[in-house]
PDB file of N, CA and C in Angstrom:
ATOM      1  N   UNK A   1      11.965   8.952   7.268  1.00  0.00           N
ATOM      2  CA  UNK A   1      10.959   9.139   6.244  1.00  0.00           C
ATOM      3  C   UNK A   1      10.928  10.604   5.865  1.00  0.00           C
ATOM      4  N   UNK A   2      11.234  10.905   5.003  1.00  0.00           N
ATOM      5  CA  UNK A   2      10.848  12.063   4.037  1.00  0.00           C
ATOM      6  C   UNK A   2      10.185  12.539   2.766  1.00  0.00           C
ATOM      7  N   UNK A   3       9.267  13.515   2.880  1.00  0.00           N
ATOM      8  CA  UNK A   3       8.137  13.843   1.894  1.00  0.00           C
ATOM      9  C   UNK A   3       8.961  15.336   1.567  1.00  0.00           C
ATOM     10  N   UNK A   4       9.582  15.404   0.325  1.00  0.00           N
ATOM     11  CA  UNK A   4      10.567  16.559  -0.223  1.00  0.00           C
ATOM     12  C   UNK A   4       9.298  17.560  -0.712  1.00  0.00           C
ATOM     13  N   UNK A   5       9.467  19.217  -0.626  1.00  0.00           N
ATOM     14  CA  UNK A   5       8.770  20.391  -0.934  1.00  0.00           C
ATOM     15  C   UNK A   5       8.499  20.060  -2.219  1.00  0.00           C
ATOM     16  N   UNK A   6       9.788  19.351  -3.299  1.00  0.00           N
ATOM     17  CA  UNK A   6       9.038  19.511  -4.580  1.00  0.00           C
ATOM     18  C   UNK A   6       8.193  18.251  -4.894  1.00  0.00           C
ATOM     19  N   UNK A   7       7.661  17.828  -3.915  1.00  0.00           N
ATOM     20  CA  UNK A   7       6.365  17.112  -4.362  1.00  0.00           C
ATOM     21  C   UNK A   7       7.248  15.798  -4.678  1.00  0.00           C
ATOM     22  N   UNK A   8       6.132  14.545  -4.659  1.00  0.00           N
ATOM     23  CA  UNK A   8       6.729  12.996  -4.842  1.00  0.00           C
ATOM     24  C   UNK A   8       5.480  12.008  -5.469  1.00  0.00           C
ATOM     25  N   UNK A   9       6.190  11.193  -5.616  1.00  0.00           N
ATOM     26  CA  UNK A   9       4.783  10.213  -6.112  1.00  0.00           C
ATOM     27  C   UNK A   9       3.817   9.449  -4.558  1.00  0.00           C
ATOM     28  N   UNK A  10       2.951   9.571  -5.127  1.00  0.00           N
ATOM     29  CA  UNK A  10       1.659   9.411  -3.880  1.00  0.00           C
ATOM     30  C   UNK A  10       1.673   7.706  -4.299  1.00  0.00           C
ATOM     31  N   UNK A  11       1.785   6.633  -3.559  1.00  0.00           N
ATOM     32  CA  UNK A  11       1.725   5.001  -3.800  1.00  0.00           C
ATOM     33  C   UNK A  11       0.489   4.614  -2.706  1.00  0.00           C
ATOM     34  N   UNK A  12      -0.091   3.569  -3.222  1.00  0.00           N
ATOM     35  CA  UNK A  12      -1.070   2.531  -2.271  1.00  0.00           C
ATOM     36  C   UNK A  12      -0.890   1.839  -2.610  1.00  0.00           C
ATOM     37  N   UNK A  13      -1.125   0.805  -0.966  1.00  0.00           N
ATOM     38  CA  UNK A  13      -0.959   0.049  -1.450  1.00  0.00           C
ATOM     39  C   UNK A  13      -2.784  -1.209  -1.457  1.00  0.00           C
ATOM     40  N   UNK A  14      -2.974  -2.462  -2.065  1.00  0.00           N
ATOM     41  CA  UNK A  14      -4.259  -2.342  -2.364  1.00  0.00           C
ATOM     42  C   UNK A  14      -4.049  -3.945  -2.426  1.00  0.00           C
ATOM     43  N   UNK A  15      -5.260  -4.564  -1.626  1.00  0.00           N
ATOM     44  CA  UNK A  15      -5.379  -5.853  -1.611  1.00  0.00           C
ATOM     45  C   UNK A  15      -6.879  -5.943  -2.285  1.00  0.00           C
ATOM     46  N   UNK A  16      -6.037  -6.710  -3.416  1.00  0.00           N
ATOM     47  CA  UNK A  16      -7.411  -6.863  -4.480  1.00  0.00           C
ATOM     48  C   UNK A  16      -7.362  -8.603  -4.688  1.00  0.00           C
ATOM     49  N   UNK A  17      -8.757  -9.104  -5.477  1.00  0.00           N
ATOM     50  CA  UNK A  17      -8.928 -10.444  -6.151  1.00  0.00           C
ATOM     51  C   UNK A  17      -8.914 -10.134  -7.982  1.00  0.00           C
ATOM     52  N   UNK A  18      -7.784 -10.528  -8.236  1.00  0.00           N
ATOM     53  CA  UNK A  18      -7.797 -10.629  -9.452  1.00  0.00           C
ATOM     54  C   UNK A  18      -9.149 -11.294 -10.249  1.00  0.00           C
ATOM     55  N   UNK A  19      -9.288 -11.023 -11.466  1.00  0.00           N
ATOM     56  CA  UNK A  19     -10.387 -11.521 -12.507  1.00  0.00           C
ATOM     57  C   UNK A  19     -10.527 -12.895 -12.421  1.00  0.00           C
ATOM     58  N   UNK A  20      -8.952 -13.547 -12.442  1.00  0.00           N
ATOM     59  CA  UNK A  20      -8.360 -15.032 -12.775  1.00  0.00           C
ATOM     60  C   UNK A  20      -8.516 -15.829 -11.354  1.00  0.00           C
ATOM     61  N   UNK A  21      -8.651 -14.918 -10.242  1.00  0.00           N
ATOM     62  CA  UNK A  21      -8.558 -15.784  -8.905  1.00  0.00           C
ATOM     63  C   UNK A  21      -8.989 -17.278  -8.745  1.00  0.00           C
ATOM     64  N   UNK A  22      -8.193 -18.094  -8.545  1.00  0.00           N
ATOM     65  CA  UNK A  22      -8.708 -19.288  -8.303  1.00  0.00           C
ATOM     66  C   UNK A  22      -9.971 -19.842  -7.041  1.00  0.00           C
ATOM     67  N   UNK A  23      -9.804 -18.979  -6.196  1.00  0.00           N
ATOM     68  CA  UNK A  23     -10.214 -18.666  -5.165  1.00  0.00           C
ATOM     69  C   UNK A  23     -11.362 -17.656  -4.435  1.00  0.00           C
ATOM     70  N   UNK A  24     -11.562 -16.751  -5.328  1.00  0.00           N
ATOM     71  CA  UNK A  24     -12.138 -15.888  -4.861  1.00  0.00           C
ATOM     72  C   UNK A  24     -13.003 -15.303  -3.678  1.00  0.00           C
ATOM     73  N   UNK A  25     -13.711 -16.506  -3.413  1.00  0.00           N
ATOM     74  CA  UNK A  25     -14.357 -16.331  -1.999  1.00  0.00           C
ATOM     75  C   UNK A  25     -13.859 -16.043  -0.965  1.00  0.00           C
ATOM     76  N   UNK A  26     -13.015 -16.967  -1.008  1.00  0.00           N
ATOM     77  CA  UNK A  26     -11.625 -17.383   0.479  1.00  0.00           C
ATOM     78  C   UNK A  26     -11.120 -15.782   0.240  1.00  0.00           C
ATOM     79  N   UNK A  27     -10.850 -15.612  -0.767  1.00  0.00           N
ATOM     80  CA  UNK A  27      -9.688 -13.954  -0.937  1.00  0.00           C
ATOM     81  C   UNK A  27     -11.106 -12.744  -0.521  1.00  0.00           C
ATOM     82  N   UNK A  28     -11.965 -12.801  -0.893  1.00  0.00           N
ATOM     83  CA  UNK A  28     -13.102 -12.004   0.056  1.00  0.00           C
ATOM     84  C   UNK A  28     -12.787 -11.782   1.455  1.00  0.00           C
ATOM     85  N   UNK A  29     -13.150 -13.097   1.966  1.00  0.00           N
ATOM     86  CA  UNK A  29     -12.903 -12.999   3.392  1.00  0.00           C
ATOM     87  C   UNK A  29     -11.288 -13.094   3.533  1.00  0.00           C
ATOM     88  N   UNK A  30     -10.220 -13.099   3.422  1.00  0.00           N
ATOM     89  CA  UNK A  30      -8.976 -12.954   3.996  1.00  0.00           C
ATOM     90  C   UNK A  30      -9.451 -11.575   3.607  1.00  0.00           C
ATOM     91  N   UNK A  31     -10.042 -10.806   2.839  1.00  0.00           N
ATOM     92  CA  UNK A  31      -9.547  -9.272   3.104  1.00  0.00           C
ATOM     93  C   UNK A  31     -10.757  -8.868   4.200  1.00  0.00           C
ATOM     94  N   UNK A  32     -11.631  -9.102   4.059  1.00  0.00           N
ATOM     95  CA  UNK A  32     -12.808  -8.923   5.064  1.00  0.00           C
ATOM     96  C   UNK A  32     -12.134  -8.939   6.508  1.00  0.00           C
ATOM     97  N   UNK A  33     -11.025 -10.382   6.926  1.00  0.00           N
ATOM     98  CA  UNK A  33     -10.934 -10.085   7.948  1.00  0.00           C
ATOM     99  C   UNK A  33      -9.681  -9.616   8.501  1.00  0.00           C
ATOM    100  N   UNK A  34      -8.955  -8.775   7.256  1.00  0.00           N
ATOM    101  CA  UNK A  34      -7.818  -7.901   7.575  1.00  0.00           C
ATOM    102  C   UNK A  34      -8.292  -6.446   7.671  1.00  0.00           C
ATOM    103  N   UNK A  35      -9.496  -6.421   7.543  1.00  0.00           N
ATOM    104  CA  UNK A  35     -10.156  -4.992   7.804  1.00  0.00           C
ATOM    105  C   UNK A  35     -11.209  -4.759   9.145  1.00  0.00           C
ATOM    106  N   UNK A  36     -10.901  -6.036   9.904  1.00  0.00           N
ATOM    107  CA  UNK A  36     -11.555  -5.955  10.913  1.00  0.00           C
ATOM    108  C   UNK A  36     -10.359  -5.381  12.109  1.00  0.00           C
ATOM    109  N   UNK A  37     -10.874  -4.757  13.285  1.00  0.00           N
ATOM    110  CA  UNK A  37      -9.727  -3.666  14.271  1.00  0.00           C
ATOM    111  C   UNK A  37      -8.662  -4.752  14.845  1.00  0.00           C
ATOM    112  N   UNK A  38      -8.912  -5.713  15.192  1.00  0.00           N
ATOM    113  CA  UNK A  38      -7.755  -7.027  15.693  1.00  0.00           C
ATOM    114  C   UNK A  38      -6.718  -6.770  14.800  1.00  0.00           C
ATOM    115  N   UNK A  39      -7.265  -7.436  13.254  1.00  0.00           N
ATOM    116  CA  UNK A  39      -6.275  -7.767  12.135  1.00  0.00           C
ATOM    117  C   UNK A  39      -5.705  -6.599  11.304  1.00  0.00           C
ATOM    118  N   UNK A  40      -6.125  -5.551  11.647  1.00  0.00           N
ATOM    119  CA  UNK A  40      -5.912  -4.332  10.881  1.00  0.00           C
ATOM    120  C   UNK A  40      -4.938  -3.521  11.963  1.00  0.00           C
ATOM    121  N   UNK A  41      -5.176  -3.711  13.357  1.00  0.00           N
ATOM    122  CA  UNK A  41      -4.200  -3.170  14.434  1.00  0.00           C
ATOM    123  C   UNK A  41      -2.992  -3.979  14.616  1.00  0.00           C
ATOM    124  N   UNK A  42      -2.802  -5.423  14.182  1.00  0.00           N
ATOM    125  CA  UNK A  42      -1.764  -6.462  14.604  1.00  0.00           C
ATOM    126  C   UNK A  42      -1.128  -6.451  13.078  1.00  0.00           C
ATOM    127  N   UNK A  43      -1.670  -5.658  12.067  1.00  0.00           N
ATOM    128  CA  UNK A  43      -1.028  -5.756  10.901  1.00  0.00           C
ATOM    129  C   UNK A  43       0.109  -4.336  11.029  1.00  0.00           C
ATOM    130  N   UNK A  44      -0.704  -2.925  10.956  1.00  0.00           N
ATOM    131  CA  UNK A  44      -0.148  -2.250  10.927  1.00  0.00           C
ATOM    132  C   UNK A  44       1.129  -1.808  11.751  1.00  0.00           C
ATOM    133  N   UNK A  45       1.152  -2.723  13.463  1.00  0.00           N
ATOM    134  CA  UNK A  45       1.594  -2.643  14.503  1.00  0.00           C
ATOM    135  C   UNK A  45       3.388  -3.776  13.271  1.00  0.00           C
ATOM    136  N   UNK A  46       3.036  -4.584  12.592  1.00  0.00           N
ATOM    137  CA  UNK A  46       4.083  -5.407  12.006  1.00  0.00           C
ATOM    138  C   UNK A  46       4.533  -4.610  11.226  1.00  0.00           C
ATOM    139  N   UNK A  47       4.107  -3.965  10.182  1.00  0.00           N
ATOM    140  CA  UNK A  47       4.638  -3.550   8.907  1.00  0.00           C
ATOM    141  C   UNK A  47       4.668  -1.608   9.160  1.00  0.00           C
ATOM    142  N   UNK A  48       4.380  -1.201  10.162  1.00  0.00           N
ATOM    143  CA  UNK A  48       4.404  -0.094   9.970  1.00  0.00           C
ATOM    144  C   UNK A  48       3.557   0.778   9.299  1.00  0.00           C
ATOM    145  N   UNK A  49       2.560   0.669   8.404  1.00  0.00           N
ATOM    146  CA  UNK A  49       1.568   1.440   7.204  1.00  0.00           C
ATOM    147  C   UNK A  49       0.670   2.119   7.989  1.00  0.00           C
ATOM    148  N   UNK A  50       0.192   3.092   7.458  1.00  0.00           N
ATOM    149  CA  UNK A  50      -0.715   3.401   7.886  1.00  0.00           C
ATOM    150  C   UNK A  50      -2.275   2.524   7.832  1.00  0.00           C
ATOM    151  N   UNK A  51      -3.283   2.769   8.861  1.00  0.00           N
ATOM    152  CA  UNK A  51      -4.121   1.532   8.341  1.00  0.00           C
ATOM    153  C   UNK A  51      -4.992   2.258   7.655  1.00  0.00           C
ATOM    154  N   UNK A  52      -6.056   1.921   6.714  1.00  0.00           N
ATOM    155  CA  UNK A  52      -7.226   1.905   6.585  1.00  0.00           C
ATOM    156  C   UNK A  52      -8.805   2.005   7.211  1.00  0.00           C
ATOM    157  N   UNK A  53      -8.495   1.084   8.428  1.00  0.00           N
ATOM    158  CA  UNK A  53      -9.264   1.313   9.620  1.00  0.00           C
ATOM    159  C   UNK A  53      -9.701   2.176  10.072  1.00  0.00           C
ATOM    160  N   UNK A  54     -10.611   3.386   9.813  1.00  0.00           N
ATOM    161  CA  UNK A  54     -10.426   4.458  10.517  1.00  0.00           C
ATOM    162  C   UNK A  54     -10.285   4.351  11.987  1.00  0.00           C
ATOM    163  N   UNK A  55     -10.506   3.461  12.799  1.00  0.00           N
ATOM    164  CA  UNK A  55     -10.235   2.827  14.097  1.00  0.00           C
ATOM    165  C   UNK A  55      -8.851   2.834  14.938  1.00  0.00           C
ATOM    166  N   UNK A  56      -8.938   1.769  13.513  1.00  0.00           N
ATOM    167  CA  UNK A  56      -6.925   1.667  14.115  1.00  0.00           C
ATOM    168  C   UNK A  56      -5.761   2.781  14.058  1.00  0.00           C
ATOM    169  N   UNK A  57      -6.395   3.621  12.916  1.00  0.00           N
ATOM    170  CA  UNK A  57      -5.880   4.894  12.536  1.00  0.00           C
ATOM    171  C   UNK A  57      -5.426   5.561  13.825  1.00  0.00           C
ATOM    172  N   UNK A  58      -7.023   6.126  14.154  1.00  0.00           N
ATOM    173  CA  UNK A  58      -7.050   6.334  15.433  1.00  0.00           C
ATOM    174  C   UNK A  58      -6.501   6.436  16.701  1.00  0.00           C
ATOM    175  N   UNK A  59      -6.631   5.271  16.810  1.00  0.00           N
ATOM    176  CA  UNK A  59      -5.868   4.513  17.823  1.00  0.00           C
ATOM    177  C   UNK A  59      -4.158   4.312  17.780  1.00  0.00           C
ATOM    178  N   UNK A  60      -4.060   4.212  16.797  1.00  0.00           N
ATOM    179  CA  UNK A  60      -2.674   4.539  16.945  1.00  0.00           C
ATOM    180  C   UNK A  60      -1.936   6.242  16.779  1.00  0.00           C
ATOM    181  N   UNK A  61      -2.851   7.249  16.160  1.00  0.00           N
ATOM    182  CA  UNK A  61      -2.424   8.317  16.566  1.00  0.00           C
ATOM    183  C   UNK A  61      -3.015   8.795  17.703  1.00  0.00           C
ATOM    184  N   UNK A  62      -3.587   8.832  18.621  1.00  0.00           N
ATOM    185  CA  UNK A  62      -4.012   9.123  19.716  1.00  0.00           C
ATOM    186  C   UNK A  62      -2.470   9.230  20.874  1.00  0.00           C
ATOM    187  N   UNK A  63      -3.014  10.525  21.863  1.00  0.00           N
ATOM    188  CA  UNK A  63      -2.191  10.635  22.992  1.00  0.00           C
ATOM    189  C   UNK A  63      -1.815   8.833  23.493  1.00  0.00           C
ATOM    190  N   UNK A  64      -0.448   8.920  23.515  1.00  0.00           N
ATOM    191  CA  UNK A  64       0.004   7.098  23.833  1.00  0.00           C
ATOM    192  C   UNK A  64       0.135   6.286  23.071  1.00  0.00           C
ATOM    193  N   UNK A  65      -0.565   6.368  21.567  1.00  0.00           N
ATOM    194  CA  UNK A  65      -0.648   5.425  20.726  1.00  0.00           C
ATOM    195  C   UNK A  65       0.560   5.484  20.164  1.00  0.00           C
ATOM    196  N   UNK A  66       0.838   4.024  19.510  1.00  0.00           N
ATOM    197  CA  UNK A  66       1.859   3.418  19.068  1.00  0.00           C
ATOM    198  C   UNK A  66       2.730   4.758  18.166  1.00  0.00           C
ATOM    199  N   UNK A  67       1.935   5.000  17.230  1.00  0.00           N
ATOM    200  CA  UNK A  67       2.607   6.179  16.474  1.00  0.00           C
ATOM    201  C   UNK A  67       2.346   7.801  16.764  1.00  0.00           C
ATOM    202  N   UNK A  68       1.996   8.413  17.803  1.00  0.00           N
ATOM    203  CA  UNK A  68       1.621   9.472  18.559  1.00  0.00           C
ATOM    204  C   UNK A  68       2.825  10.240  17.262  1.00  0.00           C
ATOM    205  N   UNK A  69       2.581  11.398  16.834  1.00  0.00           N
ATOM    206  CA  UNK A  69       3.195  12.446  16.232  1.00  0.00           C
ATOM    207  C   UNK A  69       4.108  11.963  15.193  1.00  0.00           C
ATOM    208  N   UNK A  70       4.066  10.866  14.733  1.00  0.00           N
ATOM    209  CA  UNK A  70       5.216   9.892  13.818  1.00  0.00           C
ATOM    210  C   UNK A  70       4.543  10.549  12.691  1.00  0.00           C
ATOM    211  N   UNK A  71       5.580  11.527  12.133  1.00  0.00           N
ATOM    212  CA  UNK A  71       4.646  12.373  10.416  1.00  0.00           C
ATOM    213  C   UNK A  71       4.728  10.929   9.340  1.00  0.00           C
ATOM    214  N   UNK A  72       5.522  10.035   9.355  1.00  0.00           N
ATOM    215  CA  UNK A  72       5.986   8.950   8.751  1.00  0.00           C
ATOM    216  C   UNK A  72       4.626   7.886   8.718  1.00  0.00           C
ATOM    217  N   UNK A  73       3.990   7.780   9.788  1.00  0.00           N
ATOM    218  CA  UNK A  73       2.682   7.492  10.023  1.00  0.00           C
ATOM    219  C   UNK A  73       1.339   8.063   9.855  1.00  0.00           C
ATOM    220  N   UNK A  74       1.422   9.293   9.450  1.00  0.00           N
ATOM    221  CA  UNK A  74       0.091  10.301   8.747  1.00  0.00           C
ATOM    222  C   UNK A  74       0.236  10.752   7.928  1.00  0.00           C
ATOM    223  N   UNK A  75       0.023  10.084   6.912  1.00  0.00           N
ATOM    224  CA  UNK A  75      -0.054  11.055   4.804  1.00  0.00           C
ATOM    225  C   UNK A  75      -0.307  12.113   5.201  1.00  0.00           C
ATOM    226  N   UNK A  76       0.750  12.561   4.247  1.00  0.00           N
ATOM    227  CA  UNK A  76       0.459  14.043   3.500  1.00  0.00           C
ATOM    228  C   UNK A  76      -0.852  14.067   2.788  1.00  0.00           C
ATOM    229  N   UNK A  77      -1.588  14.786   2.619  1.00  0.00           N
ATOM    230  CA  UNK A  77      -2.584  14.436   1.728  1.00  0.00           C
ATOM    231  C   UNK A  77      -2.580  16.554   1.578  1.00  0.00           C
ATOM    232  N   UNK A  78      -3.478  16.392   0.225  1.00  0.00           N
ATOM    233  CA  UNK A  78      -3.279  17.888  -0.247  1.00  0.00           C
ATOM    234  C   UNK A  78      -2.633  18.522  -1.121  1.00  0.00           C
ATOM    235  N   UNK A  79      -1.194  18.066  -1.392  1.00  0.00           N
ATOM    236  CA  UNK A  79      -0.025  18.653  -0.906  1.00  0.00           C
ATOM    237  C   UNK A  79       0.082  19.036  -2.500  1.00  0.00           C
ATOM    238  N   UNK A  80       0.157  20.326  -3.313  1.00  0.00           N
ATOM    239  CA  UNK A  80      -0.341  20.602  -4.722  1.00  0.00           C
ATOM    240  C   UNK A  80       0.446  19.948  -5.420  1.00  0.00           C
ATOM    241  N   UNK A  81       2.088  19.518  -5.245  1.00  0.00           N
ATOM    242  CA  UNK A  81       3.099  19.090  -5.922  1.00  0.00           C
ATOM    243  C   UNK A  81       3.392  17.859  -5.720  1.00  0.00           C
ATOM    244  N   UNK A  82       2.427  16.955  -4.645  1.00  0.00           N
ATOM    245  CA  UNK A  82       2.742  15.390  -5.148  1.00  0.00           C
ATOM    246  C   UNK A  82       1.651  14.828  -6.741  1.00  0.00           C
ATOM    247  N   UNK A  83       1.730  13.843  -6.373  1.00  0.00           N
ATOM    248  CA  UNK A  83       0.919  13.077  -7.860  1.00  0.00           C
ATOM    249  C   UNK A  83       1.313  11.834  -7.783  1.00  0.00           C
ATOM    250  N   UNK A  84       0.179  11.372  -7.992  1.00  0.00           N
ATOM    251  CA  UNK A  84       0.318   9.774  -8.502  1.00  0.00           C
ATOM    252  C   UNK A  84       0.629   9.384  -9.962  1.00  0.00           C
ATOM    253  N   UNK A  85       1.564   8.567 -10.043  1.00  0.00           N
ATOM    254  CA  UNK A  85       2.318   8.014 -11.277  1.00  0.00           C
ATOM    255  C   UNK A  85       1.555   7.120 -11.747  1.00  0.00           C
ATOM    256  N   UNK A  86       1.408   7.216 -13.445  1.00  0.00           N
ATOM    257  CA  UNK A  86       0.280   6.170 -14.087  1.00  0.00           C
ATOM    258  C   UNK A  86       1.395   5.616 -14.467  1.00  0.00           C
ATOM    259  N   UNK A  87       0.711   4.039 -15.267  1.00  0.00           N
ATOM    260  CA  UNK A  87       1.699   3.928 -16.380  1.00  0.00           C
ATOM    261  C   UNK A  87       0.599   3.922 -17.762  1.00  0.00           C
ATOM    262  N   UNK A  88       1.037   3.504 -18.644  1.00  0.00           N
ATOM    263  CA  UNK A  88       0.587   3.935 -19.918  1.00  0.00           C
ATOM    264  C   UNK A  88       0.275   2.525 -20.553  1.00  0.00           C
ATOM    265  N   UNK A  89      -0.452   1.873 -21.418  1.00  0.00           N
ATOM    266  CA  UNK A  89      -0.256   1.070 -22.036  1.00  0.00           C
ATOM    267  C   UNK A  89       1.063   0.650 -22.736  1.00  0.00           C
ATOM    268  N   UNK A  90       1.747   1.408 -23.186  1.00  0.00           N
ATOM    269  CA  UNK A  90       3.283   1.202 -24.052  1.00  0.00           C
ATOM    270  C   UNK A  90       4.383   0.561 -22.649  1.00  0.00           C
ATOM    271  N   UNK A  91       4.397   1.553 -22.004  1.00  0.00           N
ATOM    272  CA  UNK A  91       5.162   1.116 -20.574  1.00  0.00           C
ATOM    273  C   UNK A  91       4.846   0.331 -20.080  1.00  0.00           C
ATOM    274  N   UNK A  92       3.261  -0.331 -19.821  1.00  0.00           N
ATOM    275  CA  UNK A  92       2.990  -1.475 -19.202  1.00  0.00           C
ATOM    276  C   UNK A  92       3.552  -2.675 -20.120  1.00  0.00           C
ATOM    277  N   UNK A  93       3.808  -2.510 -21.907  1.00  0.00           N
ATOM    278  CA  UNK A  93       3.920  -3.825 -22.174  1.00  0.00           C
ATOM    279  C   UNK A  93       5.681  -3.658 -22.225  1.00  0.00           C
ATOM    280  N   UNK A  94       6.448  -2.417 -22.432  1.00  0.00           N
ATOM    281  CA  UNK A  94       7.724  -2.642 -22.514  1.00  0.00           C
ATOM    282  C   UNK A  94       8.341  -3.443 -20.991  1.00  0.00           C
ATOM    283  N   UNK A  95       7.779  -2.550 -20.226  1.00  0.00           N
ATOM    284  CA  UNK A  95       8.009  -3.446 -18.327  1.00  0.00           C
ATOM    285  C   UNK A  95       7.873  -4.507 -18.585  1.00  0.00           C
ATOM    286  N   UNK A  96       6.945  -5.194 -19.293  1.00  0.00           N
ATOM    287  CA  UNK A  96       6.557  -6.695 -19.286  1.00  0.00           C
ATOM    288  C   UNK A  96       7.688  -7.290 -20.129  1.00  0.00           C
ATOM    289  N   UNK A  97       7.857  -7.165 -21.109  1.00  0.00           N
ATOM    290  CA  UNK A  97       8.955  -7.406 -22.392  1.00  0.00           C
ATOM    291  C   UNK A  97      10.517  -7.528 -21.530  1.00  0.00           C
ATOM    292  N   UNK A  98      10.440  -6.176 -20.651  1.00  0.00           N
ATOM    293  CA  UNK A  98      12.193  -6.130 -19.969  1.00  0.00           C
ATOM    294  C   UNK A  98      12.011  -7.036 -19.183  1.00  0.00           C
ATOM    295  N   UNK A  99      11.118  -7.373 -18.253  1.00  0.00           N
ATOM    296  CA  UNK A  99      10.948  -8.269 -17.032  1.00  0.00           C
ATOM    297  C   UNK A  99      10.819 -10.067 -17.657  1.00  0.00           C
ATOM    298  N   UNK A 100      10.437 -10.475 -18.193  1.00  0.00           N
ATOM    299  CA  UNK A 100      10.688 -11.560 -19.059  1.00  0.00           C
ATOM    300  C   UNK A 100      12.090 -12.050 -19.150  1.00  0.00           C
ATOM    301  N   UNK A 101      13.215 -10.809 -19.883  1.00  0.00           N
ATOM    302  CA  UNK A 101      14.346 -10.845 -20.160  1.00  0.00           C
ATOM    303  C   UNK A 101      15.242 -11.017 -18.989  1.00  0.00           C
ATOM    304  N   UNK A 102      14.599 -10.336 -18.137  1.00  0.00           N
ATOM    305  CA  UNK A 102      15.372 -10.592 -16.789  1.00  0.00           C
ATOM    306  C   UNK A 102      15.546 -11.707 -16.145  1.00  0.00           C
ATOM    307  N   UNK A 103      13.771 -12.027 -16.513  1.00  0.00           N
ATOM    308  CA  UNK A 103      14.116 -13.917 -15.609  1.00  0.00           C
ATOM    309  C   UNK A 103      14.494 -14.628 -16.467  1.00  0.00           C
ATOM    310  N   UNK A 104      14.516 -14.920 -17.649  1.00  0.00           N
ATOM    311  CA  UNK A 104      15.213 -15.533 -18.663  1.00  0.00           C
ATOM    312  C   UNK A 104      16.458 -15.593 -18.282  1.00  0.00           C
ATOM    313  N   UNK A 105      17.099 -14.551 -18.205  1.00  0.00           N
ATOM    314  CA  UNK A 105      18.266 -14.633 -18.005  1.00  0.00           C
ATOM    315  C   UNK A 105      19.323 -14.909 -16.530  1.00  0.00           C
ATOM    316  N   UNK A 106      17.780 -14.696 -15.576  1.00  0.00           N
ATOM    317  CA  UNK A 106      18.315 -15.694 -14.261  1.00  0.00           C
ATOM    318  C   UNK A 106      18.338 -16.624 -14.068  1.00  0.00           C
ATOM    319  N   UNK A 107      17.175 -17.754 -15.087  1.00  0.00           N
ATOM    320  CA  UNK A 107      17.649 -19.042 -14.916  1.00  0.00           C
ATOM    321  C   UNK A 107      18.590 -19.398 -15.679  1.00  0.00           C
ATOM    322  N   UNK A 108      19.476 -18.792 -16.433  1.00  0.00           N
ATOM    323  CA  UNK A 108      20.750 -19.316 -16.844  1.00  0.00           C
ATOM    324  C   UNK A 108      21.681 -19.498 -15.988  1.00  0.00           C
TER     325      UNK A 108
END
C-alpha cells in the first residue's frame, strides 16, 4: 500500500439505503448491526478496511492488535495534496451513456 508525496484521491467507502429501497427497514438494521464491535471487528478482520468503529479501530491498532503499525491500516488524514474526486453532472451522465454501451455490447 502506498500513499505518493504528490497527494491522491481520498475514497469511502459508504453503506447507504437508496431513495428506491425496496426494503428499507431490513437495510437499517443490516447496517445497524454491521456497526456493532462483533460485526464491525469480524468484518474488518475479512476485508482488511479500516473500521468505523471507533472500538474496533482501536483494537486493532493497539500493542498486539491485528494491524499494530500497518500505515495501510491508518488513513492519512491532513495530508494538503490529497483530495477527494467529484464527479460532475456531465460525467455522471456520459459514465452512464459509456456503461450502457458496454453491457450492450456484452450480451452480444
Amino acid at each position: 500500500y502506498y500513499m505518493p508525496e504528490c497527494g491522491t484521491n481520498l475514497w469511502f467507502d459508504s453503506m447507504v439505503i437508496p431513495a428506491n429501497a425496496e426494503n428499507p427497514e431490513l437495510a437499517n438494521k443490516f447496517i445497524n448491526y454491521m456497526l456493532t464491535h462483533e460485526a464491525a471487528a469480524a468484518n474488518t478482520l475479512g476485508v482488511g478496511y479500516t473500521s468505523p468503529v471507533q472500538s474496533v479501530f482501536e483494537e486493532m491498532t493497539a500493542a498486539g492488535g491485528e494491524y499494530e503499525g500497518n500505515e495501510a491500516y491508518i488513513p492519512r488524514v491532513g495530508y494538503a495534496l490529497d483530495e477527494s474526486f467529484n464527479d460532475n453532472e456531465y460525467l455522471r451522465t456520459r459514465l452512464s451513456e459509456l456503461w450502457i454501451k458496454v453491457k450492450a455490447n456484452s450480451a452480444n
